[in-house]
Protein backbone atom coordinates (compact mmCIF):
# COMPACT_ATOMS: atom_id res chain seq x y z
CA UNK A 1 -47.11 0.78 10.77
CA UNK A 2 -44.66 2.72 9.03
CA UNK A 3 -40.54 2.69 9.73
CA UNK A 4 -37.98 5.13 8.96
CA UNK A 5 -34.15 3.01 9.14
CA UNK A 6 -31.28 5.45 8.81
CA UNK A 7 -28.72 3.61 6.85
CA UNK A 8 -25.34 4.94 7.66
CA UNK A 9 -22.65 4.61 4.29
CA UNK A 10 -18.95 4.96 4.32
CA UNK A 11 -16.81 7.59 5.17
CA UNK A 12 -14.35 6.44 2.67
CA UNK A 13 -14.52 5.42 -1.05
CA UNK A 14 -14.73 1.64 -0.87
CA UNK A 15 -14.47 1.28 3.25
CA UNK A 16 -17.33 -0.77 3.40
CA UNK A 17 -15.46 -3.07 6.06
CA UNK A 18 -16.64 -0.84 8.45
CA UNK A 19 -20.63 -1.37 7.76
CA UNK A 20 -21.97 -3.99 10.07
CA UNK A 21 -24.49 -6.63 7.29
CA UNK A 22 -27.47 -6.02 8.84
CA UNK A 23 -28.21 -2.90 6.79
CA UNK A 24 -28.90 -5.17 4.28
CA UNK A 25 -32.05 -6.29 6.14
CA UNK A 26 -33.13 -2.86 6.87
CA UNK A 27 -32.31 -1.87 2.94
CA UNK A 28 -34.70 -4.89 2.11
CA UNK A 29 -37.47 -3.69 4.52
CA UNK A 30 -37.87 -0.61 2.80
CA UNK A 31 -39.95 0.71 -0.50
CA UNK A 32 -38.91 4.09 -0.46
CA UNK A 33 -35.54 6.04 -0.20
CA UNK A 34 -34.72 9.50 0.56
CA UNK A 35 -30.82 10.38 -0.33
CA UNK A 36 -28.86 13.68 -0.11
CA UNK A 37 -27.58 12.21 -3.50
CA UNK A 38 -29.28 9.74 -5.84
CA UNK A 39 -25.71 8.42 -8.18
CA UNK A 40 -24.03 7.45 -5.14
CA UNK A 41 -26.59 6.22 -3.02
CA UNK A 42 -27.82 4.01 -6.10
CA UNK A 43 -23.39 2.88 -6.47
CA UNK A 44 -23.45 2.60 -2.59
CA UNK A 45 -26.53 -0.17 -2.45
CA UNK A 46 -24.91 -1.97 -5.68
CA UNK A 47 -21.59 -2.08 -3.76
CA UNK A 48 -23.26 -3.40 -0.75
CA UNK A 49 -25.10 -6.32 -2.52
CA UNK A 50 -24.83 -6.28 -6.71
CA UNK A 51 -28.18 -8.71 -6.80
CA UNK A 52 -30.16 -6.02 -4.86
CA UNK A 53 -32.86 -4.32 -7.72
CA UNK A 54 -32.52 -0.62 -7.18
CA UNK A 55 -35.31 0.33 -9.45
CA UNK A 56 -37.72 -1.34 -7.25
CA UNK A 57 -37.36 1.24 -5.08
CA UNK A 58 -39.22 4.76 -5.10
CA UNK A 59 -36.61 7.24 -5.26
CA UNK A 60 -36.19 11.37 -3.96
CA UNK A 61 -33.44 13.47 -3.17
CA UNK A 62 -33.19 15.22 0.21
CA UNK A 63 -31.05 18.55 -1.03
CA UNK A 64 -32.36 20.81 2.16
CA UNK A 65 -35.68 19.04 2.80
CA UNK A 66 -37.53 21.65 2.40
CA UNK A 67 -41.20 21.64 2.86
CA UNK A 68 -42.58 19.95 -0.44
CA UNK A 69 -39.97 17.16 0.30
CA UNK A 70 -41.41 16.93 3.98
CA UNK A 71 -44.98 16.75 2.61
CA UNK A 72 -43.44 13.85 0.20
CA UNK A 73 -41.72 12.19 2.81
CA UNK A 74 -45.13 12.39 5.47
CA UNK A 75 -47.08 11.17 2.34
CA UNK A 76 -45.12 8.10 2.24
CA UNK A 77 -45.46 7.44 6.11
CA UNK A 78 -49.42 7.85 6.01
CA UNK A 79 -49.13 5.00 3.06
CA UNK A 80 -47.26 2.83 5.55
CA UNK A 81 -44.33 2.75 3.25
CA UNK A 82 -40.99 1.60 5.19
CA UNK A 83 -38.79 4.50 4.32
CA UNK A 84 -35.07 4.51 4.28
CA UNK A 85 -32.61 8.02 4.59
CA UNK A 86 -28.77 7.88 3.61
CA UNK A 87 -26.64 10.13 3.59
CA UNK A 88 -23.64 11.35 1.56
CA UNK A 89 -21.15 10.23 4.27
CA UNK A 90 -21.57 8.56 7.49
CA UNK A 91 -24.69 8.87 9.62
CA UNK A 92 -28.15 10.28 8.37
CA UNK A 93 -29.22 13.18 10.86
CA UNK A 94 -25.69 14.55 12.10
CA UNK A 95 -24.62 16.85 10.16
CA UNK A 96 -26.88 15.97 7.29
CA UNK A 97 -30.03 17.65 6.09
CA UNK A 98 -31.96 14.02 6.83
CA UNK A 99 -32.31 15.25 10.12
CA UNK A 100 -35.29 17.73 9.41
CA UNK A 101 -36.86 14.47 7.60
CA UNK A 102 -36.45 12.44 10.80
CA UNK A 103 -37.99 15.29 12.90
CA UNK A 104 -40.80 14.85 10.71
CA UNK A 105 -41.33 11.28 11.72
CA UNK A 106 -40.72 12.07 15.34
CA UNK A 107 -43.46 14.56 14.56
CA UNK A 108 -46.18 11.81 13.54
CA UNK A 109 -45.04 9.36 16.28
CA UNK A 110 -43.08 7.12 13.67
CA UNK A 111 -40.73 4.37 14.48
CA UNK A 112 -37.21 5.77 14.22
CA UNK A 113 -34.64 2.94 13.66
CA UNK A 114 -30.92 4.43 13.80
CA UNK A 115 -28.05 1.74 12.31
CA UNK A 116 -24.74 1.46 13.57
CA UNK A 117 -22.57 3.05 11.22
CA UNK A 118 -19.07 5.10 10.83
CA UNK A 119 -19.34 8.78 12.31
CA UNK A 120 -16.23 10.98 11.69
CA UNK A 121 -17.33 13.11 14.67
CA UNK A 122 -17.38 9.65 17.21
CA UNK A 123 -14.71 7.89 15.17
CA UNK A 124 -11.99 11.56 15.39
CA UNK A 125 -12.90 11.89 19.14
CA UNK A 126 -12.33 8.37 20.03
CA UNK A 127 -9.24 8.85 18.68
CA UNK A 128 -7.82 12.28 19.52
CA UNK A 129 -7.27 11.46 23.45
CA UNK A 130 -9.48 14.49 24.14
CA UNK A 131 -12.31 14.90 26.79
CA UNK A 132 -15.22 12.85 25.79
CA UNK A 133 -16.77 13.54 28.74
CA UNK A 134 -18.03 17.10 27.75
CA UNK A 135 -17.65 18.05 23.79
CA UNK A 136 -19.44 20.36 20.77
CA UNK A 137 -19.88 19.97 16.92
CA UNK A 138 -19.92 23.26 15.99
CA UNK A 139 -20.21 22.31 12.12
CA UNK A 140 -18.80 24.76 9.61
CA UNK A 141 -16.34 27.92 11.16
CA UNK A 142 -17.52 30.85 9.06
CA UNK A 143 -15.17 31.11 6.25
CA UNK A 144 -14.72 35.22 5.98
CA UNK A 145 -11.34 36.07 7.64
CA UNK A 146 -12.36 37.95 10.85
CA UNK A 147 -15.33 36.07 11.83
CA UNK A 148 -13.49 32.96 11.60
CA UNK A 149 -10.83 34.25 13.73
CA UNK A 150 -13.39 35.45 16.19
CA UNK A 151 -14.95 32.22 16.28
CA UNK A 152 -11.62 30.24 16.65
CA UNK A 153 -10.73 32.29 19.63
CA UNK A 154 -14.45 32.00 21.36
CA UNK A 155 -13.71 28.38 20.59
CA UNK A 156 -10.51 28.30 22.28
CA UNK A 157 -11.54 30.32 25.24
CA UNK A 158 -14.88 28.59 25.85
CA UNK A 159 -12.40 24.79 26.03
CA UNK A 160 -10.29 26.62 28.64
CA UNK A 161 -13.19 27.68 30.74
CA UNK A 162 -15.55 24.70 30.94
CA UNK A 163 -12.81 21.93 29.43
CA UNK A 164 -14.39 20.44 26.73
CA UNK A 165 -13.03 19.32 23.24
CA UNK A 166 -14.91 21.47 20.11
CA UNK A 167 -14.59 19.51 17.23
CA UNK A 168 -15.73 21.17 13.77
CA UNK A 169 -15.38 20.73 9.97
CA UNK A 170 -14.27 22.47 6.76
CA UNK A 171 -14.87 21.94 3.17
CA UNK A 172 -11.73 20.09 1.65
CA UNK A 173 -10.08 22.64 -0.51
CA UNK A 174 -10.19 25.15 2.39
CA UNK A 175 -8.61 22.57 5.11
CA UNK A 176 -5.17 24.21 4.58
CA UNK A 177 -6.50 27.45 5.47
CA UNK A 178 -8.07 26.46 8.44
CA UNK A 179 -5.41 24.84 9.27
CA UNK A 180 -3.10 27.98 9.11
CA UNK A 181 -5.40 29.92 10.73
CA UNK A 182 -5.50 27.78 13.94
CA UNK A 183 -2.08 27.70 14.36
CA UNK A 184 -1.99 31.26 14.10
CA UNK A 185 -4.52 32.46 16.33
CA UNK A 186 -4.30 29.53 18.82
CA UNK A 187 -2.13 29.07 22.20
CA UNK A 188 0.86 27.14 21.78
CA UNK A 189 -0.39 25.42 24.63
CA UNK A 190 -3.64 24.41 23.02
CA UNK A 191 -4.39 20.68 21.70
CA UNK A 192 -5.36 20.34 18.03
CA UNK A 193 -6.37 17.18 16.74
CA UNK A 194 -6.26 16.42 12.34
CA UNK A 195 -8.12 13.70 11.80
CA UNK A 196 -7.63 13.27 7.61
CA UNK A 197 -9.36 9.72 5.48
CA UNK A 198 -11.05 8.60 8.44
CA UNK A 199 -11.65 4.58 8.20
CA UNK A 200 -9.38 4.94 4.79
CA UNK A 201 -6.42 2.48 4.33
CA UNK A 202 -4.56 6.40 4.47
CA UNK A 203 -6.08 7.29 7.35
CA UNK A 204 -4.05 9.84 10.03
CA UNK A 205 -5.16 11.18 13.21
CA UNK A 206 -2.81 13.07 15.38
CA UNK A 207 -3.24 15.15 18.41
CA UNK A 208 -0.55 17.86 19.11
CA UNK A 209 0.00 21.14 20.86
CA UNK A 210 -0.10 23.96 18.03
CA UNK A 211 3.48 24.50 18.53
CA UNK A 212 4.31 21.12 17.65
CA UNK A 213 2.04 21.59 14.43
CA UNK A 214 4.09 24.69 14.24
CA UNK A 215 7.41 22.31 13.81
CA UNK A 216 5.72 20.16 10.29
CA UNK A 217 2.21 21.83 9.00
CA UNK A 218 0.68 18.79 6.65
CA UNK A 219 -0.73 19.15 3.43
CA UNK A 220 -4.84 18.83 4.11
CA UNK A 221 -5.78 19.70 0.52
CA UNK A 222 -8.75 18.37 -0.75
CA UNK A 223 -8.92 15.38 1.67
CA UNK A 224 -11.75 14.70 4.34
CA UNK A 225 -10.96 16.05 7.43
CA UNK A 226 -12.13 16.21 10.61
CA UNK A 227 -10.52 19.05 13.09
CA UNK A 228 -10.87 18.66 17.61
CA UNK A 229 -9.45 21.64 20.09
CA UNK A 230 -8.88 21.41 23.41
CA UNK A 231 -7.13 24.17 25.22
């Protein structure tokens, strides 16, 4: 019978401290990977163990797993290949188009083995001193101007009312203007958490009221980050 492992990867370039070794095992259990990209998941394995083979593997790329790559990925099930899914950055399935893959194997009553592996979403709450108790991913805030404003605010207000953290994301180059636009259209009052290089030897996460933000605004630019609220 047919496995699907999820192989978590680093959050950070070279952070490979952080992998437990028994994704080796799993890695050598399976015939067939699906990656979100093929480069880096081929550098990531050779990092992880330079005697591993990586052609002897049967190789496909995720992008949105859409339904040809589903009907490639079943295929490979029904032959009782062992497949393995990594993603770019963390954990296959959160935040990561591998999910709809996984739901496929859920679908046909496959084995679903999930690794232990970094999440920035785990590792920036953990951190932040937030609730833990009762939190949302909302992924990506929209990025025009008013909608993202709206959203911050429905954000804010929805913490308040049922006190839970919202933790969210943005693409590097625009974390500065998130940044400036939650400590514009946030409460003083409210809690915002940075979490920037997560598991990187650089790595800062700092929880603050927005006026305190207010008093030294970082520089985010083009680094990973990772952003909680709690009002």
């Amino acid at each position: 019978m047919a496995v699907v492992y999820l192989i978590p990867t680093f959050l950070h370039e070279g952070a490979l401290h952080v992998l437990p070794s028994y994704i080796l095992d799993a890695v050598a259990d399976c015939q067939v990977l699906f990656v979100e990209n093929e480069r880096s998941a081929r550098r990531y394995l050779k990092q992880l163990k330079k005697e591993i083979v990586i052609d002897q593997y049967e190789w496909f790329t995720i992008g949105k797993a859409e339904e040809a790559m589903r009907d490639t990925f079943r295929n490979k099930l029904k032959e009782g290949k062992n497949i393995g899914i990594i993603s770019e950055a963390g954990c296959p399935g959160v935040a990561d188009p591998g999910q709809l893959l996984v739901a496929a194997a859920q679908e046909m009553g496959v084995k679903v083995v999930p690794l232990v592996g970094p999440s920035s979403i785990l590792l920036a709450l953990m951190a932040s001193g937030m609730s833990g108790q009762q939190f949302n991913f909302v992924g990506y805030l929209p990025i025009e101007q008013h909608q993202r404003i709206k959203a911050i605010k429905e954000l804010e207000a929805e913490s308040r009312k049922k006190n839970c953290t919202q933790i969210f994301i943005e693409t590097p180059y625009r974390n500065n203007q998130m940044l400036e636009a939650l400590l514009k259209h946030c409460q003083p009052t409210t809690q915002l958490c940075v979490a920037v290089n997560i598991t990187g030897s650089d790595e800062r996460i700092h929880t603050r009221t927005v006026a305190k933000w207010k008093q030294q605004v970082p520089n985010l630019h083009k680094q990973p980050a990772i952003f909680l609220l709690k009002a």
